[in-house]
C-alpha atoms as a PDB file:
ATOM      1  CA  UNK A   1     101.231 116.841  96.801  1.00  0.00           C
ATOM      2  CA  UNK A   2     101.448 117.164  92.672  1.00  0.00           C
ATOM      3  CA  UNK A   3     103.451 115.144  90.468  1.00  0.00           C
ATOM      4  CA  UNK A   4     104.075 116.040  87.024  1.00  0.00           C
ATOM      5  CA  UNK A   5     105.219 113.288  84.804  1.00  0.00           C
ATOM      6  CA  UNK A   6     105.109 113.969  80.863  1.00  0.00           C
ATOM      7  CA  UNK A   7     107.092 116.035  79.340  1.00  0.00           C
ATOM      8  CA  UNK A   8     107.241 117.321  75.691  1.00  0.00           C
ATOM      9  CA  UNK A   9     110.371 117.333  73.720  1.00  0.00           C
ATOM     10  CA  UNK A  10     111.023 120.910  74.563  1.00  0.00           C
ATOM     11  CA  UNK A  11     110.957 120.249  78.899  1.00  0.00           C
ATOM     12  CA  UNK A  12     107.570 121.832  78.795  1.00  0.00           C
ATOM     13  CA  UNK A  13     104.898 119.976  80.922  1.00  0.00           C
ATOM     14  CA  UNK A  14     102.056 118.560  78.312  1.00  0.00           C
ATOM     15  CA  UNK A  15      98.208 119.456  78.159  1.00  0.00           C
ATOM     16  CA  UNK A  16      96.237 115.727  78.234  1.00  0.00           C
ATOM     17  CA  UNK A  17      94.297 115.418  75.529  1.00  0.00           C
ATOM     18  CA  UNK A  18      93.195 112.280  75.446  1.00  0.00           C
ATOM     19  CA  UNK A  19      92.361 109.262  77.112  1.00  0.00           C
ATOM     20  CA  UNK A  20      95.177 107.348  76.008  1.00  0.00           C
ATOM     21  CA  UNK A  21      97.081 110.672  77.431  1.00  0.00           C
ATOM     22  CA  UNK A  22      95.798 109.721  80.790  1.00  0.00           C
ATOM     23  CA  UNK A  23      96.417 106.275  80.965  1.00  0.00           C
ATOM     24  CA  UNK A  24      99.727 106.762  79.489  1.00  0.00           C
ATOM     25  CA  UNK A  25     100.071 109.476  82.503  1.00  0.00           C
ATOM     26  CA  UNK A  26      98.777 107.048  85.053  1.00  0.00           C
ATOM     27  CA  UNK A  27     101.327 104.494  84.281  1.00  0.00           C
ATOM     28  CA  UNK A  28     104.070 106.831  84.533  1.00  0.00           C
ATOM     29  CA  UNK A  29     102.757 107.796  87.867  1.00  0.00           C
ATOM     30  CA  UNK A  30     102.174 104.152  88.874  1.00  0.00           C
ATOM     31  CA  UNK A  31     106.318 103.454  88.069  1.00  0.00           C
ATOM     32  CA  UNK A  32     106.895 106.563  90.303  1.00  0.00           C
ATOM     33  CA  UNK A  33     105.018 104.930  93.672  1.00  0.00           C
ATOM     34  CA  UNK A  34     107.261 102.137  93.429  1.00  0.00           C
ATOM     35  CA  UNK A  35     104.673  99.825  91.268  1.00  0.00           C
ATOM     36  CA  UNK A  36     107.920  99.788  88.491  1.00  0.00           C
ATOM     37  CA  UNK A  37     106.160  96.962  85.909  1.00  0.00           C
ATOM     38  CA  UNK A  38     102.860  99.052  85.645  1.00  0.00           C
ATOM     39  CA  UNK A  39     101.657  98.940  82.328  1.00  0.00           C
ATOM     40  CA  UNK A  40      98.717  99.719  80.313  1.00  0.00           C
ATOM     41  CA  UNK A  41      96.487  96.584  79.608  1.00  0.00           C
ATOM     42  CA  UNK A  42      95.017  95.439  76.199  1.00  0.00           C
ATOM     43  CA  UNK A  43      92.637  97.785  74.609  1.00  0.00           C
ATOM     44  CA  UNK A  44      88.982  96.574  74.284  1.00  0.00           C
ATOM     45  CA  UNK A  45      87.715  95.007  77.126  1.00  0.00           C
ATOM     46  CA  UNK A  46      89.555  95.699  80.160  1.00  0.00           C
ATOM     47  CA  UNK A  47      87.862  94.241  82.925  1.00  0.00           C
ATOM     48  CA  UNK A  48      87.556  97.928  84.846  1.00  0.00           C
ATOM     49  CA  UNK A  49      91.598  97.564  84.971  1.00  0.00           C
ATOM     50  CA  UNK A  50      93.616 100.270  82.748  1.00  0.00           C
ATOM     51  CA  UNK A  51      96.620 100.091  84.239  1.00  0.00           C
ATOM     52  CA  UNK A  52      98.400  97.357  86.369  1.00  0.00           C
ATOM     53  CA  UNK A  53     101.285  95.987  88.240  1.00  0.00           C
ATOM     54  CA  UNK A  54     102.249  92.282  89.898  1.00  0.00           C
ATOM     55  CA  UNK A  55     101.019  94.437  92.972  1.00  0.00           C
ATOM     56  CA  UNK A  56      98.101  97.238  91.588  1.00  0.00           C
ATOM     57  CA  UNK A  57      95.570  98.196  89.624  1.00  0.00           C
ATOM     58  CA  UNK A  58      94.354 100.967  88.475  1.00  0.00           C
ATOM     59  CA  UNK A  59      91.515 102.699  86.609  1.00  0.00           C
ATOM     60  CA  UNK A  60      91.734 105.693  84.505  1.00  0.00           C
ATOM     61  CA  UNK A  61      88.344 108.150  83.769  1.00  0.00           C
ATOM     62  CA  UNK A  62      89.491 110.947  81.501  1.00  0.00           C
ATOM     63  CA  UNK A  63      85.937 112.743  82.131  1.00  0.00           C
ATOM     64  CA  UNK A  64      84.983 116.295  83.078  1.00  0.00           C
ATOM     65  CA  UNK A  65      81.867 115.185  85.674  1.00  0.00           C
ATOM     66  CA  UNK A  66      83.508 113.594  88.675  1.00  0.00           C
ATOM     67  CA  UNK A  67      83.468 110.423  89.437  1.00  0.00           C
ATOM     68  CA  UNK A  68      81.228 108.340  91.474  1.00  0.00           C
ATOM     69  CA  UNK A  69      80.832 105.945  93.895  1.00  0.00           C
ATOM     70  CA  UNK A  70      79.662 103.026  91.497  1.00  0.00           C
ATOM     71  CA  UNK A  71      83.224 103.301  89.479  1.00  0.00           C
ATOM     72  CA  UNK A  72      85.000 103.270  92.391  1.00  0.00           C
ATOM     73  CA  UNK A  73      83.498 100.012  93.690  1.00  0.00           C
ATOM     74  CA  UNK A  74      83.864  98.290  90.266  1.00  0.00           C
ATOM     75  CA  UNK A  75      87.635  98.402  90.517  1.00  0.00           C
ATOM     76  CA  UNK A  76      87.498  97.402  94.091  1.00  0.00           C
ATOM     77  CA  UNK A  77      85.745  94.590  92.588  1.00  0.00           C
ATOM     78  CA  UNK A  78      87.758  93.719  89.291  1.00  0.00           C
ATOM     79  CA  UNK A  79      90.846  94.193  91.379  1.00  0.00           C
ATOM     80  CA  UNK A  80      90.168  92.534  94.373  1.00  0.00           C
ATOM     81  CA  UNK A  81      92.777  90.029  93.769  1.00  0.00           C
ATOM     82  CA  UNK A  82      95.681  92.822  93.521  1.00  0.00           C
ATOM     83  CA  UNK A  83      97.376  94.450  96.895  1.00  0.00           C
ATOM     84  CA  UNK A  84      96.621  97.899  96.122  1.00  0.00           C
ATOM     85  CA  UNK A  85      93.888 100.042  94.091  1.00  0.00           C
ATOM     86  CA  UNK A  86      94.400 102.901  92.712  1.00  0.00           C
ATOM     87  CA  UNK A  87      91.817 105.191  90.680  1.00  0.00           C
ATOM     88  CA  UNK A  88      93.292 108.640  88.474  1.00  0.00           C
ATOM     89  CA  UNK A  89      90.047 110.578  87.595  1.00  0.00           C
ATOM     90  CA  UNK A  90      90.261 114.166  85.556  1.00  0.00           C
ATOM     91  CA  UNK A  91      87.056 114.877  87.033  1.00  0.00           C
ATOM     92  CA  UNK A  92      87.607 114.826  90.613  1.00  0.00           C
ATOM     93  CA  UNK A  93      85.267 112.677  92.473  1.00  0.00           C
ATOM     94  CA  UNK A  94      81.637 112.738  94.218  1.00  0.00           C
ATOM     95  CA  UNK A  95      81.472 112.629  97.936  1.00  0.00           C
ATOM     96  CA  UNK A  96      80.069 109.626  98.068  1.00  0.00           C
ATOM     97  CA  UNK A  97      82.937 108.036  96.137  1.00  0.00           C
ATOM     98  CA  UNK A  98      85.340 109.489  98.877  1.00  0.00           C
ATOM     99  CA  UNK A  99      83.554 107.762 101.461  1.00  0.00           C
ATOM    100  CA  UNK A 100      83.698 104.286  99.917  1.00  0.00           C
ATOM    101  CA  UNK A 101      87.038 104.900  98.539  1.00  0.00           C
ATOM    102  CA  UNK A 102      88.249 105.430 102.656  1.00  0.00           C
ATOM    103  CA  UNK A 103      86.058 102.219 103.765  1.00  0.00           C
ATOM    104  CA  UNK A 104      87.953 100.127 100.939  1.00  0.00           C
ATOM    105  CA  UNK A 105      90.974 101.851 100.807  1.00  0.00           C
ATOM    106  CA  UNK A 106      91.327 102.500  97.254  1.00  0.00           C
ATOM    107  CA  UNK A 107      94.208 105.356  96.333  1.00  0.00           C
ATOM    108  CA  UNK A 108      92.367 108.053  94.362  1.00  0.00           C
ATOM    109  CA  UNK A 109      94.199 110.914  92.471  1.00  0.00           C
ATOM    110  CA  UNK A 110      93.421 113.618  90.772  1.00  0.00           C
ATOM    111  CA  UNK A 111      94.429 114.115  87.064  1.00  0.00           C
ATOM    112  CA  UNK A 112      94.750 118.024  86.945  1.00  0.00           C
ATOM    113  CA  UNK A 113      95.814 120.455  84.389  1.00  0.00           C
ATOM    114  CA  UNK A 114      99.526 119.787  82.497  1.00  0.00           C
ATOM    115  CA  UNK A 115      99.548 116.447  83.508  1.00  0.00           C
ATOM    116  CA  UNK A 116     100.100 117.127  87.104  1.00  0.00           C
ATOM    117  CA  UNK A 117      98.575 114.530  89.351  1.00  0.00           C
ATOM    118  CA  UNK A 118      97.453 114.926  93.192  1.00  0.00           C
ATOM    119  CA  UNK A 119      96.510 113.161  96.175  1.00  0.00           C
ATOM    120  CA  UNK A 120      92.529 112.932  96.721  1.00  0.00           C
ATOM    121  CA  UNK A 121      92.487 110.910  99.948  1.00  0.00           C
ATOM    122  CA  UNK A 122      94.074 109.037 102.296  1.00  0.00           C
ATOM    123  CA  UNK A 123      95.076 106.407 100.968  1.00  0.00           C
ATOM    124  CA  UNK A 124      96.847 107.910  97.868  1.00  0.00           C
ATOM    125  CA  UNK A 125      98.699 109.853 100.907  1.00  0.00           C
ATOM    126  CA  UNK A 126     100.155 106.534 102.105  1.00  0.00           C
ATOM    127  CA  UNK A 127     101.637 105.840  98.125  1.00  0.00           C
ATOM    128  CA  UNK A 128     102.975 109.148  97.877  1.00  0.00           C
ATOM    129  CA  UNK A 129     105.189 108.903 101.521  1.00  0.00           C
ATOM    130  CA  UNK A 130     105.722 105.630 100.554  1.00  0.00           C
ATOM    131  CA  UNK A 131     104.295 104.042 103.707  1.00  0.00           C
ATOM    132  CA  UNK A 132     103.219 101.030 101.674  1.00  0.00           C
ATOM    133  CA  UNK A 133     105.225  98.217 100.927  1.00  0.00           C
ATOM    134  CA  UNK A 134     105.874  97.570  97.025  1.00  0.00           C
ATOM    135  CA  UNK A 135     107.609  95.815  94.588  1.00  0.00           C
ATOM    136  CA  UNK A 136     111.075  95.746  96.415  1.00  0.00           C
ATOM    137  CA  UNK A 137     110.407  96.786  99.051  1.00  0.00           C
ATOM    138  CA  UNK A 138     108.767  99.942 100.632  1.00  0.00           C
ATOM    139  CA  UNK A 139     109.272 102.860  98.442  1.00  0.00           C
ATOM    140  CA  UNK A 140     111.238 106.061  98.838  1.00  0.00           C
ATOM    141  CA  UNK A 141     109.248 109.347  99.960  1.00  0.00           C
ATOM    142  CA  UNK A 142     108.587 111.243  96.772  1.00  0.00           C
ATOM    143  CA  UNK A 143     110.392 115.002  97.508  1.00  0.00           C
ATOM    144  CA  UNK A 144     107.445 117.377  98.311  1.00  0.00           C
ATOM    145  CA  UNK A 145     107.632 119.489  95.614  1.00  0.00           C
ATOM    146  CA  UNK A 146     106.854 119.345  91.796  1.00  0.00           C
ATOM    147  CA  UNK A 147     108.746 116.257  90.648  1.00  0.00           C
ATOM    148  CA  UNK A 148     108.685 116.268  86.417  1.00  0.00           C
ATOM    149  CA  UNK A 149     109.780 112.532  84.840  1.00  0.00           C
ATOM    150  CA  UNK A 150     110.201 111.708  81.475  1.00  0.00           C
ATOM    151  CA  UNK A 151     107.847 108.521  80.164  1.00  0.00           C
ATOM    152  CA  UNK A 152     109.391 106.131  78.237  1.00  0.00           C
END
């Protein structure tokens, strides 16, 4: 499942650019899940945490090379106090980050093309049906087909 959240003025999905793009991207797709106080942290040092809720964290690796398993387990660790972690990577990922990411059970998405955003394992499965319980509750099933949002 893709979810496209940014939108330019003219209702034309936008091409990323940036980092800041995709953690501005990642945020909106946080508030989508259900996680509705996500927010970017501070910039400089982050602690491995981009984004975050009262319930989830996330990390955000605007890269072309995919991302591996080493990343993956330094937000499991710099977000081990937090219910759920999440990981948006414009790369993809490595197998080996898969695997971990399905022992630890850390959402990963893909940051694709036009800001669309998709599912990489399990787990991010579970936050798109909303079979996890969130901020108020367990979350509504996103529609299965391209949902565009505005960000604030």
């Amino acid at each position: 499942m893709s979810v496209n959240i940014e939108k330019q003025s003219d209702d034309q999905p936008r091409n990323l650019v940036t980092w800041q793009d995709a953690e501005l991207l990642a945020a909106g797709h946080m508030r989508t899940l259900g996680f509705t106080d996500a927010d970017l942290t501070e910039s400089g040092a982050d602690g491995g945490i981009d984004v975050q809720s009262r319930h989830a964290a996330a990390q955000v690796k605007f890269h072309a090379t995919p991302t591996g398993a080493p990343e993956i387990q330094k937000l499991r660790g710099a977000a081990y106090d937090f219910d759920h972690q999440i990981f948006y990577s414009a790369g993809g990922y490595t197998p080996a980050a898969i695997a971990f990411a399905e022992r630890a059970e850390v959402a990963l998405f893909i940051i694709g093309p036009w800001s669309s955003i998709a599912a990489a394992n399990a787990a991010a499965e579970k936050l798109l049906g909303g079979e996890i319980e969130r901020e108020g509750g367990s979350g509504t099933p996103l529609p299965p087909m391209l949902l565009t949002l505005g960000l604030r």
